[in-house]
Protein backbone atom coordinates (compact mmCIF):
# COMPACT_ATOMS: atom_id res chain seq x y z
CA UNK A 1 -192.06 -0.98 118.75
CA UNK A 2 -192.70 -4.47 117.06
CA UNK A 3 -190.02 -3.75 114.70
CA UNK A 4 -187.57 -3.20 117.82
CA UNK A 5 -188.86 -6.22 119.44
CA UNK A 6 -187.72 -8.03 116.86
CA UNK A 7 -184.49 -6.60 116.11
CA UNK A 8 -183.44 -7.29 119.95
CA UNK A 9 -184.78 -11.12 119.37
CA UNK A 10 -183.10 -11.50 116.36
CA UNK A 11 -179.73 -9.69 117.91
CA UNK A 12 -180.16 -11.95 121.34
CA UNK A 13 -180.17 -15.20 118.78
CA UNK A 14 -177.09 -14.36 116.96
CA UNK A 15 -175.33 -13.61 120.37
CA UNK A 16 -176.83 -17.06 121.25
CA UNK A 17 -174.63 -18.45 118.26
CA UNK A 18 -171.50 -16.92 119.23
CA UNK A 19 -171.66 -17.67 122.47
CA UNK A 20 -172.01 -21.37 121.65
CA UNK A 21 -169.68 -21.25 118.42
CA UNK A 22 -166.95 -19.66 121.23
CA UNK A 23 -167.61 -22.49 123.84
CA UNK A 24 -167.45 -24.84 121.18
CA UNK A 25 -163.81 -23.51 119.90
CA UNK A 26 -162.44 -23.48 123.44
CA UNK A 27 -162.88 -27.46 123.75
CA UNK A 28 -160.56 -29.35 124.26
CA UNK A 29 -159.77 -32.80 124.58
CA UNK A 30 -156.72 -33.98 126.84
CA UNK A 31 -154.64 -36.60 126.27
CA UNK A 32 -152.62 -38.65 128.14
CA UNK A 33 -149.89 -40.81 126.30
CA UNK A 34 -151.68 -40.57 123.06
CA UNK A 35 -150.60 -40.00 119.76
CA UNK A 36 -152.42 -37.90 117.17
CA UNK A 37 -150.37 -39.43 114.48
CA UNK A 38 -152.79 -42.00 113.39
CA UNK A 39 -155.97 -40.23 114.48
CA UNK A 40 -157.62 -38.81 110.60
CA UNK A 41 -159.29 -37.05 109.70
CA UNK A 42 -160.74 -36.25 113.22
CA UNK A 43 -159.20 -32.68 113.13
CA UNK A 44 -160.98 -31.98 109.89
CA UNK A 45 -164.26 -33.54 110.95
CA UNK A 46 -164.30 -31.29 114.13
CA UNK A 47 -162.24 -28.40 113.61
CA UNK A 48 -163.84 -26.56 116.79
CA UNK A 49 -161.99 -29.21 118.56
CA UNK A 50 -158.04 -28.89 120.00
CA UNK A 51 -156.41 -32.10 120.97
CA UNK A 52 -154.03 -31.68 123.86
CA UNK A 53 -151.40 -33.46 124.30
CA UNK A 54 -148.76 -31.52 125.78
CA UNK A 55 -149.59 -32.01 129.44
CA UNK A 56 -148.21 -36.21 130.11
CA UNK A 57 -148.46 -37.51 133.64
CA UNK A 58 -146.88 -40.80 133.91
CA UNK A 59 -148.50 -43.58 136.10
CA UNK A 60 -146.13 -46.53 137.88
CA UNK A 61 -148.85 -48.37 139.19
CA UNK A 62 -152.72 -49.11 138.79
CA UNK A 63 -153.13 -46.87 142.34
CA UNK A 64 -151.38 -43.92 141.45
CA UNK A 65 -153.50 -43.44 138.69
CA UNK A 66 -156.89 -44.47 140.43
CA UNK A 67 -155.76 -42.39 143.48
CA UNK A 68 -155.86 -39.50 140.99
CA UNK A 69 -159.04 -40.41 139.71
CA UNK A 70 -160.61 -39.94 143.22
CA UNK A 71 -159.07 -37.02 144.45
CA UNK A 72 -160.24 -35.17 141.48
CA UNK A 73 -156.86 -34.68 139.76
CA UNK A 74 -156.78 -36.92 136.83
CA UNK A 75 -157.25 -34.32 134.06
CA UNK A 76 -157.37 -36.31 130.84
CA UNK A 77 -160.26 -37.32 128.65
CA UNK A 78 -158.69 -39.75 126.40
CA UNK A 79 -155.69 -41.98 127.83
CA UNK A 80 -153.17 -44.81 127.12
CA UNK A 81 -153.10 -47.93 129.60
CA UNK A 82 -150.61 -50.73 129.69
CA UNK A 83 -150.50 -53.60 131.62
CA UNK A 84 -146.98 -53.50 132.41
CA UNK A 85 -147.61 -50.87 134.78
CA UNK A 86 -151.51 -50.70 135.03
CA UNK A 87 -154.37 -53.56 136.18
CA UNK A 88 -156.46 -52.18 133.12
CA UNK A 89 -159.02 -55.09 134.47
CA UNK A 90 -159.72 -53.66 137.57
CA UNK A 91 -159.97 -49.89 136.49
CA UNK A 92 -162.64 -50.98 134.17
CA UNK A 93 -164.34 -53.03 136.93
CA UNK A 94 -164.44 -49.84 139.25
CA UNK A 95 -166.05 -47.98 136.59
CA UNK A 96 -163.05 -46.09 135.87
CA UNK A 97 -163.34 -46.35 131.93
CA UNK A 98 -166.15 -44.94 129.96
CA UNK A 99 -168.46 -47.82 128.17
CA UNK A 100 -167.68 -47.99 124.35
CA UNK A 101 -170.02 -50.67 123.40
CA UNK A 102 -172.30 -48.28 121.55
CA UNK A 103 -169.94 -47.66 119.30
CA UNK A 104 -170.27 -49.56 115.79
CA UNK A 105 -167.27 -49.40 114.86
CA UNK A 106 -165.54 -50.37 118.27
CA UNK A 107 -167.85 -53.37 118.36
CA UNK A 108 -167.09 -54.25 114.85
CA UNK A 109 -163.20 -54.10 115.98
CA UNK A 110 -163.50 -56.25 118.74
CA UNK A 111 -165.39 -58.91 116.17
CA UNK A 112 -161.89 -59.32 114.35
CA UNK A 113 -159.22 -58.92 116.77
CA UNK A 114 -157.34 -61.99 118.03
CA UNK A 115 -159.93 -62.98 120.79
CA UNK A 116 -156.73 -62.41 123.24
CA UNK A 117 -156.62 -58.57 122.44
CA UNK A 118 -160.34 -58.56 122.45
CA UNK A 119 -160.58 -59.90 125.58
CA UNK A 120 -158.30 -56.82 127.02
CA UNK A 121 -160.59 -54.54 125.80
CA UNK A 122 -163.51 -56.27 127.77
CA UNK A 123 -164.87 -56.81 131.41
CA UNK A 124 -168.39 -58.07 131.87
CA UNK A 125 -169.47 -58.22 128.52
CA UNK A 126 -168.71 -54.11 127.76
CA UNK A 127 -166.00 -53.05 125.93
CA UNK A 128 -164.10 -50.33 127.64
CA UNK A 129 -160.75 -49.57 124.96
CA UNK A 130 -159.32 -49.99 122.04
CA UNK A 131 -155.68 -51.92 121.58
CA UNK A 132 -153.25 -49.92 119.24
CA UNK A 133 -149.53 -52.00 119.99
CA UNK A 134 -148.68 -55.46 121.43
CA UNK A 135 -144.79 -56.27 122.60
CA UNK A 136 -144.03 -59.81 122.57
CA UNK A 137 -141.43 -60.75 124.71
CA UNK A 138 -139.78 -64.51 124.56
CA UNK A 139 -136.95 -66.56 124.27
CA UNK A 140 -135.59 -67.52 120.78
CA UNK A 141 -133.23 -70.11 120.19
CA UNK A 142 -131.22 -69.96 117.02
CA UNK A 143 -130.43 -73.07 114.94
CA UNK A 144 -127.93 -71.29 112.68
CA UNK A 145 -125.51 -70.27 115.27
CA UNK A 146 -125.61 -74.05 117.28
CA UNK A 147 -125.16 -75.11 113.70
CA UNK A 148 -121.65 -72.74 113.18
CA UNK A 149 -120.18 -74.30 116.90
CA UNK A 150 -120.46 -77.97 114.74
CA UNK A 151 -123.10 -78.91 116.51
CA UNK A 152 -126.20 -80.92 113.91
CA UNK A 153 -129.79 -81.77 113.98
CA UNK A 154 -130.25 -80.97 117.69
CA UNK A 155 -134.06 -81.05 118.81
CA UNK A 156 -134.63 -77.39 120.41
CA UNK A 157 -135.61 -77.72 124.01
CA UNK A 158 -139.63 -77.65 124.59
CA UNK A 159 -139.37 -77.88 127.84
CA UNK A 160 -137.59 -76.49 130.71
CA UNK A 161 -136.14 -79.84 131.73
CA UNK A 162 -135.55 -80.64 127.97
CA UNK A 163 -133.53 -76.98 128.28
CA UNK A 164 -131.01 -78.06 130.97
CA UNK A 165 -130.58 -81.37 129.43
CA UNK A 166 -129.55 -79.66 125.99
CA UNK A 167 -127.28 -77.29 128.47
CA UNK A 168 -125.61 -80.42 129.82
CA UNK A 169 -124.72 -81.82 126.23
CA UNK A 170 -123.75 -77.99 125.48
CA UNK A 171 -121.03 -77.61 128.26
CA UNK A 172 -119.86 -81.35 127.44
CA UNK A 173 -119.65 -80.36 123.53
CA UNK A 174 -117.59 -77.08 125.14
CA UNK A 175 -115.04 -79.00 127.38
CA UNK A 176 -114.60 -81.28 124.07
CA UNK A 177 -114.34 -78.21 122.04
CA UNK A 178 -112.97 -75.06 123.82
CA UNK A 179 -111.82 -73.10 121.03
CA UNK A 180 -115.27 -72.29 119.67
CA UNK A 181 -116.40 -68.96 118.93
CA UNK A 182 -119.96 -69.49 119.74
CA UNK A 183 -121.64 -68.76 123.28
CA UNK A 184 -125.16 -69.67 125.03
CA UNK A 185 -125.33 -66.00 125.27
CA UNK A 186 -123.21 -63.63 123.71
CA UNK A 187 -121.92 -60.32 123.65
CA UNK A 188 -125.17 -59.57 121.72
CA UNK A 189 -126.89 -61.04 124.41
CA UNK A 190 -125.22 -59.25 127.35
CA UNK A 191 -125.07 -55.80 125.41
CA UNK A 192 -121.91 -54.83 127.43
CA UNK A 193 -119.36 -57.32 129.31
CA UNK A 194 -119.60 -55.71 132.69
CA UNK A 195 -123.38 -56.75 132.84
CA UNK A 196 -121.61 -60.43 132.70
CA UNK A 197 -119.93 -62.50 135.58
CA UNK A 198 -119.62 -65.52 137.31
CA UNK A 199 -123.40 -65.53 138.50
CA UNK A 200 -125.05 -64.38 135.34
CA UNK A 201 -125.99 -67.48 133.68
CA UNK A 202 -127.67 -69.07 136.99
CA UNK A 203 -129.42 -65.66 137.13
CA UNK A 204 -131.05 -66.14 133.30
CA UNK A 205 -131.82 -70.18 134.72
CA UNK A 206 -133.49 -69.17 137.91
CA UNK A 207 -135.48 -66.01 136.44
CA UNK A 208 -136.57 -67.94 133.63
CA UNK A 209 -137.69 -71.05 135.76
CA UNK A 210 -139.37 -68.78 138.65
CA UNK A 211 -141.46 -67.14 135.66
CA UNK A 212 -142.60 -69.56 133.51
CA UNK A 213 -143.77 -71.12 136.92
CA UNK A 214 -145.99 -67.80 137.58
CA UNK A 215 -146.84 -67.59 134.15
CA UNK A 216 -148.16 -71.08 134.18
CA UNK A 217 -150.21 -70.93 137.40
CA UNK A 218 -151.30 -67.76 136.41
CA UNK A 219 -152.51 -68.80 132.77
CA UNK A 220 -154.50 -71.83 134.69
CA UNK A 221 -156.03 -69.23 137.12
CA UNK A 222 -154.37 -70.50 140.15
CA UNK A 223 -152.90 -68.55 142.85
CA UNK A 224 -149.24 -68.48 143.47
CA UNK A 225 -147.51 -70.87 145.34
CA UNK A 226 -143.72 -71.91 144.87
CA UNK A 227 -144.21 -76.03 145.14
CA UNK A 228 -140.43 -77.00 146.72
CA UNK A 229 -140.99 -80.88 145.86
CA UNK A 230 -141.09 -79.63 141.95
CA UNK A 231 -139.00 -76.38 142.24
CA UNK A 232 -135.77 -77.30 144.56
CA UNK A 233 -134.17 -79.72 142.32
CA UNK A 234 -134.51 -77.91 139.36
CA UNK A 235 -133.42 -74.91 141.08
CA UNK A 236 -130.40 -77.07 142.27
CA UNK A 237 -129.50 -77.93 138.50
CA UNK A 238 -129.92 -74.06 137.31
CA UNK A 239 -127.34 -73.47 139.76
CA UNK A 240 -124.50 -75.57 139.10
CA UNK A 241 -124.96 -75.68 135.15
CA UNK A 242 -125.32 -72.11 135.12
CA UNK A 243 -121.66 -71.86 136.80
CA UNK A 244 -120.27 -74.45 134.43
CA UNK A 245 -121.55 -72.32 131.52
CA UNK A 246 -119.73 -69.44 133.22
CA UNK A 247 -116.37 -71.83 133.14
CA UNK A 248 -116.26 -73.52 129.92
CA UNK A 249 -118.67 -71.31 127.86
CA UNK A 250 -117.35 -68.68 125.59
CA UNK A 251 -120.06 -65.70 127.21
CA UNK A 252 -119.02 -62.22 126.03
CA UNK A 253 -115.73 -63.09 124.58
CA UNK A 254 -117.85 -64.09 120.98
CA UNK A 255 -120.62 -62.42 119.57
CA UNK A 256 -122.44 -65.51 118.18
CA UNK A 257 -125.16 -66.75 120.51
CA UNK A 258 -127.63 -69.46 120.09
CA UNK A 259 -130.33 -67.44 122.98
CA UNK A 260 -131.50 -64.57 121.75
CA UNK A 261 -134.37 -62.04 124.08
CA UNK A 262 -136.92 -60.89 121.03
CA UNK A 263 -139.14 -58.30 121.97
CA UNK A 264 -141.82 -56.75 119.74
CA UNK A 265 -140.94 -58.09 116.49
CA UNK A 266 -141.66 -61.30 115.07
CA UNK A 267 -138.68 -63.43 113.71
CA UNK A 268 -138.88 -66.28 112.24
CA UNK A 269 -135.33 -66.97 111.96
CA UNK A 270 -135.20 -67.82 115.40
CA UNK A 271 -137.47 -70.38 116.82
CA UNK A 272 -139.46 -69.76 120.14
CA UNK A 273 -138.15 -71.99 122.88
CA UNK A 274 -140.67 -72.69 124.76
CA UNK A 275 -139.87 -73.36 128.92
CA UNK A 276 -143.27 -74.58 130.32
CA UNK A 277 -141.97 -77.15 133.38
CA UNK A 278 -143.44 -80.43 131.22
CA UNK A 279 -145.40 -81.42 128.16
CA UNK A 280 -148.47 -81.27 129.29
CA UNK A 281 -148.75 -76.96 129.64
CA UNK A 282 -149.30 -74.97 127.09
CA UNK A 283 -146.26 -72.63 125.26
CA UNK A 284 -147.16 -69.34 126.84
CA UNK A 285 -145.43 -66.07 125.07
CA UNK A 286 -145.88 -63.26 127.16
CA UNK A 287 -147.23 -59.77 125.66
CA UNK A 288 -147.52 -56.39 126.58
CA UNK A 289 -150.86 -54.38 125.42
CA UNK A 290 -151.36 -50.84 125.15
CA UNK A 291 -154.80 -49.92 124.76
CA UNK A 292 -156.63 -46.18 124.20
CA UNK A 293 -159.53 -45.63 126.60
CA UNK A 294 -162.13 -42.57 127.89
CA UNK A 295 -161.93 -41.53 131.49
CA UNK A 296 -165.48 -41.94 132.66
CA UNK A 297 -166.18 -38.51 134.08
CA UNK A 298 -165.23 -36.83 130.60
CA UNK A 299 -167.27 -33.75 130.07
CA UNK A 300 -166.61 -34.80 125.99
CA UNK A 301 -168.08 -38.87 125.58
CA UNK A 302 -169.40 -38.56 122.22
CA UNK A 303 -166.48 -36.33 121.17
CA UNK A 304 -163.89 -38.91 122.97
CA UNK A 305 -165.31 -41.93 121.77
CA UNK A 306 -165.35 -40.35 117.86
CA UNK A 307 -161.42 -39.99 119.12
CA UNK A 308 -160.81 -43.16 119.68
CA UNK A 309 -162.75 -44.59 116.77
CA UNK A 310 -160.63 -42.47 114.90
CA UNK A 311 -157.92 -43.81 116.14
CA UNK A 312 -159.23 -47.05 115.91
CA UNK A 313 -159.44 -47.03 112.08
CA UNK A 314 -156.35 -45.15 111.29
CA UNK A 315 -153.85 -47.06 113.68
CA UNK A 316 -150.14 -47.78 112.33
CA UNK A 317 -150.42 -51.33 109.86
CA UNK A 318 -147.61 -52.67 111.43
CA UNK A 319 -149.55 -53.10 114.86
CA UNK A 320 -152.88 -53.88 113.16
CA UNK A 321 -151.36 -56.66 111.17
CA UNK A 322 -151.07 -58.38 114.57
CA UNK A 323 -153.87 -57.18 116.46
CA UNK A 324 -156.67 -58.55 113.74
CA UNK A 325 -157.08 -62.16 112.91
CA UNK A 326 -157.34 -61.72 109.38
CA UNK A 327 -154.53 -59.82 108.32
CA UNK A 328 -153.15 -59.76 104.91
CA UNK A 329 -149.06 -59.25 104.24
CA UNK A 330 -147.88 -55.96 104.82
CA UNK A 331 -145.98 -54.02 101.75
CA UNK A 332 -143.01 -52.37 102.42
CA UNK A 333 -143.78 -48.86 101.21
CA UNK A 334 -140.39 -48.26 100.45
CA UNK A 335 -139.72 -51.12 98.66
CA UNK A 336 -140.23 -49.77 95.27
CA UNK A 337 -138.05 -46.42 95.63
CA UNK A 338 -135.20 -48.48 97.32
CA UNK A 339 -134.85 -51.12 94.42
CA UNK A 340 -134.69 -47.99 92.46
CA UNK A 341 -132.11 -46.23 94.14
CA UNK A 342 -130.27 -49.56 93.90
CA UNK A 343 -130.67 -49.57 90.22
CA UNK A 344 -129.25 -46.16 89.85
CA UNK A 345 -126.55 -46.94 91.87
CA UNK A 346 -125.50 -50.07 89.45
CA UNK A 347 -126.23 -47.85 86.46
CA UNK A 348 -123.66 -45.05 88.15
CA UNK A 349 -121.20 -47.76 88.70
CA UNK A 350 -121.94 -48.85 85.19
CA UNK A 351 -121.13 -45.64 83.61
CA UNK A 352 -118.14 -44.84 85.74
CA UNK A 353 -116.46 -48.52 84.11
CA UNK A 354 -117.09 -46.82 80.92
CA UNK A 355 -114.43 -44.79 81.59
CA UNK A 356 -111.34 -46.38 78.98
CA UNK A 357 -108.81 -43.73 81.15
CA UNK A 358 -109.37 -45.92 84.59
CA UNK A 359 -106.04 -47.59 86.55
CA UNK A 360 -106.56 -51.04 86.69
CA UNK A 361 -106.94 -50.66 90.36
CA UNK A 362 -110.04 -48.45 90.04
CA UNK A 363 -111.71 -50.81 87.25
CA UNK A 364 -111.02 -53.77 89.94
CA UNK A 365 -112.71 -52.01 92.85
CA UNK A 366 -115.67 -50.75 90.46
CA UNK A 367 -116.03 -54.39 89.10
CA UNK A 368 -116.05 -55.50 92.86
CA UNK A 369 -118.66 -52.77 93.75
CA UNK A 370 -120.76 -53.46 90.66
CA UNK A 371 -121.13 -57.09 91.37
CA UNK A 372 -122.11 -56.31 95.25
CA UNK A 373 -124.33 -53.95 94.03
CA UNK A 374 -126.11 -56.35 91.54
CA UNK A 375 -126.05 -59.50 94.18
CA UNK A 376 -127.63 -57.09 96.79
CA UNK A 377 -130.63 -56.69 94.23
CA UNK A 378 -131.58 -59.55 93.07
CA UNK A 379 -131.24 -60.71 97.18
CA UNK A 380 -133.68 -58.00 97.81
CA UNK A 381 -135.57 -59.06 94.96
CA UNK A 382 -136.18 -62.23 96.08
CA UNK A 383 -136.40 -61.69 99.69
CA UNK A 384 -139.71 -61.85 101.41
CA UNK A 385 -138.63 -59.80 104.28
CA UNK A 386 -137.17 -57.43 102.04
CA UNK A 387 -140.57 -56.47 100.09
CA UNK A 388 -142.70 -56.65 102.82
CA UNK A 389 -143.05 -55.12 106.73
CA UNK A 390 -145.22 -58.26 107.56
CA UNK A 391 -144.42 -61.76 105.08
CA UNK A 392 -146.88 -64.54 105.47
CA UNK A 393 -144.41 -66.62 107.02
CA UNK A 394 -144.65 -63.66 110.11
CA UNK A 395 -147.89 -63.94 110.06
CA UNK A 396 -148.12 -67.80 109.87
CA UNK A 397 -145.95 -68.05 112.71
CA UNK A 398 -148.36 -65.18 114.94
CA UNK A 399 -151.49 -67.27 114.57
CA UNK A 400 -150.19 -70.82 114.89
CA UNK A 401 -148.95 -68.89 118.62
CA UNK A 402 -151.76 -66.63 119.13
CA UNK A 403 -153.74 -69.09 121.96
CA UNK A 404 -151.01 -69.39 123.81
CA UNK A 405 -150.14 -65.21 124.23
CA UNK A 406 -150.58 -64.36 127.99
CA UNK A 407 -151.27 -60.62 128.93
CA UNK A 408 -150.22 -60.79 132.59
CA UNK A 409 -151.12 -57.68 134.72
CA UNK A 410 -148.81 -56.26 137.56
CA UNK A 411 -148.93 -58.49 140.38
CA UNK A 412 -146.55 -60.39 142.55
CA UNK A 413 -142.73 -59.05 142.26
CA UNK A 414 -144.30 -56.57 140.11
CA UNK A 415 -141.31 -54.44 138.90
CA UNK A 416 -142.95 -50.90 139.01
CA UNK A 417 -143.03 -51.64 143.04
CA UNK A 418 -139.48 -50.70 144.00
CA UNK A 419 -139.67 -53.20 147.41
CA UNK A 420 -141.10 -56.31 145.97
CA UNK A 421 -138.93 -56.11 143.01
CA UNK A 422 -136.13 -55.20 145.06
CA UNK A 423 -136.64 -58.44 147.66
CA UNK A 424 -137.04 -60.86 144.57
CA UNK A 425 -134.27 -59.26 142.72
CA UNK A 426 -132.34 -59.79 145.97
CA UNK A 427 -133.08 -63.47 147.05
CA UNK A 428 -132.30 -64.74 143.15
CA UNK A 429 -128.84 -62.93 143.29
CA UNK A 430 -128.37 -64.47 146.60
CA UNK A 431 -129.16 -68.33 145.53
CA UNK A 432 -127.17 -67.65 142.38
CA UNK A 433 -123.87 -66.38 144.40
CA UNK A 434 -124.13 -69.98 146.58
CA UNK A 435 -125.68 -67.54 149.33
CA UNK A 436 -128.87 -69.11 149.91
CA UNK A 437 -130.05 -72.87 149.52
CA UNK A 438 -132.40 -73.79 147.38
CA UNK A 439 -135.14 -74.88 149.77
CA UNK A 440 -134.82 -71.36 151.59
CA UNK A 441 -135.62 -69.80 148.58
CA UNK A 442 -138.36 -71.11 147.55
CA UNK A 443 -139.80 -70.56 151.62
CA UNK A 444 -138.86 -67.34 151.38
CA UNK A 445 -140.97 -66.88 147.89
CA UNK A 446 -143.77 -68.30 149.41
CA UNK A 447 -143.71 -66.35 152.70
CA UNK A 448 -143.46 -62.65 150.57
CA UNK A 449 -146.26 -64.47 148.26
CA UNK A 450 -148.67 -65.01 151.20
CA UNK A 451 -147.73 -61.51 152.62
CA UNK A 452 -148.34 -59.76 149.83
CA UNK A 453 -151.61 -61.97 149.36
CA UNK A 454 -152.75 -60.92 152.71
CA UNK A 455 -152.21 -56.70 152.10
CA UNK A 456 -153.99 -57.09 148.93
CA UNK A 457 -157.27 -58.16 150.65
C-alpha cells in the first residue's frame, strides 16, 4: 500500500512537470512593430518562448491605440511607439507602459544616451522604453552647388530673415544670370515636375516659417499662438519672393539644387540651415524616435522586459552610434571585401592588357578602364566615408547639434488627423495662390489653434 502511495505521488509530480513544461512551451510573446532581428540570443536563452510577430495592428493616433487598451483589445506584450503618430508621454503618464526601471541594464542605457533620447524614455523619474532609431529631418543648404551657379563666399542663412535676404540676392544674381543650370530647388528636390508650379516655392516659404514658429514656441514650452505683428510681414515677403523664384529660377528644369530635405542620415556635405525667426533662439533639428516598450497588463513582465533588454543590447550600430553619447566611428563591414573585389578587378583588367593579340581599340578602352579602376581605389582608400558607416566628422557634427534636437509629439495640424491637416494644408495653398491675405491667415490659424485648444480640455 505504501509502495502504491508513493508510486501515485511520484506519478502526480511528474504530471506536475509536464503540465508546467507544456504551459511554459505554449507562451508566447506578441509583438507589435518589432523586429526580432537584433534581439540575441533571447531565443536561445528561453527556448520555451515563441515571439510573435505576425499579427501588426497599425495605430494613427495616440487614441486609437489607448482606446484599444481600454476596451480590452490591444493584444500585444511588447510594442513599437513613435511620436510621429503617438503622444508616447501621455501613454506612459496613464500608466499605459510597464515600469522598466528595475532593470540594470535599461538603467545603465539611459546613463549614456544623449540626455534627449533619454528623456523619451522617461516620465516622472521611471523609465518606461527603450529607443532603437532616430530620423532627423532638416534643411541642408549646399555650398558646392551655389558655388557651380558662380556665386562665392556667401554666408549661409542662420536665420529665417537672413534666408529671404540671401533669396533676394539669389533671384537678383538669376535675372543677371538666366542661363544657369542651378536651382533653389531642383528636380532632385521636387522628385517629379508635376509636384512643381507656380505656387510651390511660397508653399516651402510659408510651411517652413509656420513651423519653425511652432517648433520654437513649442521648444520654450509655450502654447501656440500665431503673433500677426511678427508673422504678416514675413508672410508677405514668402509670398512674393517665392513667385519670383517661380519666374526667374531654374526649378525642375536643372537637377543641381543648393536646398536639399535630409532625413535620417547625417551629411556633412551639406550644412544645416538653420530658420529660427532671430538670433537669439536656439537651431532646433527636428527628430523622430521610435522606442520599444511593455504594455502594462502583460501576463509576461519579467519575460518582456528580458525582451527588450535584449533588444536593448543587440540593436543595429548604425542607430546606436547616434543614440549614445559616447560613440566611437563605425567600420564599414564591407569595407575590406569591397577593396578586394576592386583589386581583383584591376588585376583582371591587368591580365586581359597582357594580351599582345589586342586591337588598339580594345588596349585603349582597357587602359581607360584600368586607370578608373585604380583612381576609384585609392579614392576609396582615402575616403572616410568610404571605410566607415559612421566617420568622426558624422559624429562631430551629431553632438555639436545634439541640444538643440526637438522630439515634437502629435499636436496641432497633426498630420495623422485627416481634418486638421486637411484645413492647414488648405489655408497655406490658399495664401500661396494670392487667395487669402496674409493677416486672414494668420486669424484663421489662431481661431483653429484655440478650437482645437478648447476640445482637447
Amino acid at each position: 500500500m505504501k509502495k502504491c502511495k508513493q508510486w501515485i505521488s511520484l506519478m502526480m509530480m511528474v504530471t506536475c512537470l509536464l503540465t508546467v513544461s507544456a504551459a511554459r512551451a505554449e507562451i508566447t510573446l506578441k509583438l507589435n512593430g518589432v523586429s526580432t532581428r537584433f534581439s540575441g540570443d533571447f531565443t536561445q536563452q528561453h527556448p520555451d518562448v515563441r515571439l510573435g510577430t505576425g499579427d501588426y495592428t497599425y495605430y494613427a493616433t495616440t487614441g486609437e491605440m489607448t482606446s484599444d487598451m481600454l476596451l480590452g483589445a490591444f493584444d500585444y506584450d511588447v510594442f513599437e511607439l513613435s511620436n510621429d503618430c503617438i503622444d508616447y508621454h501621455v501613454m506612459m503618464e496613464k500608466g499605459y507602459c510597464l515600469d522598466l526601471s528595475g532593470s540594470e541594464i535599461i538603467r545603465r542605457a539611459m546613463q549614456q544616451l544623449h540626455p534627449v533620447f533619454a528623456e523619451e524614455c522617461m516620465a516622472d523619474g521611471r523609465i518606461y522604453a527603450i529607443p532603437y532609431a532616430i530620423q532627423l529631418n532638416y534643411l541642408a543648404f549646399s555650398t558646392a552647388a551655389l558655388e557651380r551657379s558662380g556665386i562665392k563666399d556667401t554666408a549661409i542663412p542662420s536665420t529665417f530673415p537672413e534666408f529671404l535676404d540671401f533669396l533676394e540676392r539669389w533671384i537678383a544674381y538669376l535675372k543677371a544670370n538666366p542661363d544657369g543650370d542651378v536651382a533653389l530647388a531642383g528636380m532632385t528636390f521636387w522628385g517629379d515636375p508635376s509636384f512643381y508650379d507656380a505656387n510651390s516655392y511660397t508653399e516651402i516659404l510659408v510651411n517652413e516659417l509656420l513651423e519653425n514658429y511652432m517648433m520654437q514656441r513649442e521648444y520654450a514650452g509655450e502654447t501656440i499662438a500665431f503673433d500677426e505683428d511678427e508673422l504678416v510681414p514675413l508672410l508677405d515677403q514668402c509670398y512674393q519672393i517665392g513667385h519670383e523664384l517661380y519666374t526667374y529660377d531654374p526649378g525642375v528644369h536643372t537637377s543641381y539644387s543648393i536646398l536639399k530635405t535630409m532625413q535620417s542620415a547625417v551629411n556633412t556635405d551639406y550644412e544645416l540651415l538653420s530658420l529660427r525667426l532671430d538670433g537669439t533662439q536656439p537651431t532646433l533639428i527636428p527628430v523622430y524616435v521610435r522606442l520599444y516598450a511593455v504594455y502594462a497588463q502583460t501576463q509576461y513582465p519579467e519575460l518582456s522586459t528580458e525582451l527588450v533588454e535584449a533588444l536593448c543590447q543587440n540593436n543595429w550600430p548604425l542607430y546606436d552610434a547616434y543614440l549614445y553619447q559616447n560613440s566611437e566611428p563605425l567600420l564599414n563591414p564591407q569595407y575590406d571585401r569591397e577593396i578586394a573585389q576592386l583589386r581583383q578587378m584591376i588585376c583582371d583588367t591587368q591580365r586581359q592588357l597582357e594580351n599582345k593579340e589586342l586591337e588598339s581599340g580594345e588596349r585603349e578602352e582597357l587602359e581607360m578602364r584600368l586607370e578608373a579602376q585604380q583612381t576609384l581605389l585609392q579614392k576609396n582608400q582615402k575616403d572616410e566615408n568610404f571605410r566607415y558607416l559612421v566617420t568622426s566628422k558624422n559624429l562631430e557634427w551629431f553632438r555639436t547639434y545634439a541640444d538643440g534636437m526637438i522630439v515634437r509629439m502629435p499636436g496641432l495640424f497633426d498630420p495623422n488627423n485627416e481634418e486638421q491637416a486637411n484645413t492647414f494644408k488648405q489655408l497655406k495653398a490658399r495664401f500661396s495662390a494670392g487667395q487669402l491675405p496674409a493677416a486672414e491667415l494668420v486669424k484663421e490659424l489662431n481661431r483653429l489653434a484655440w478650437m482645437m485648444e478648447m476640445e482637447a480640455m
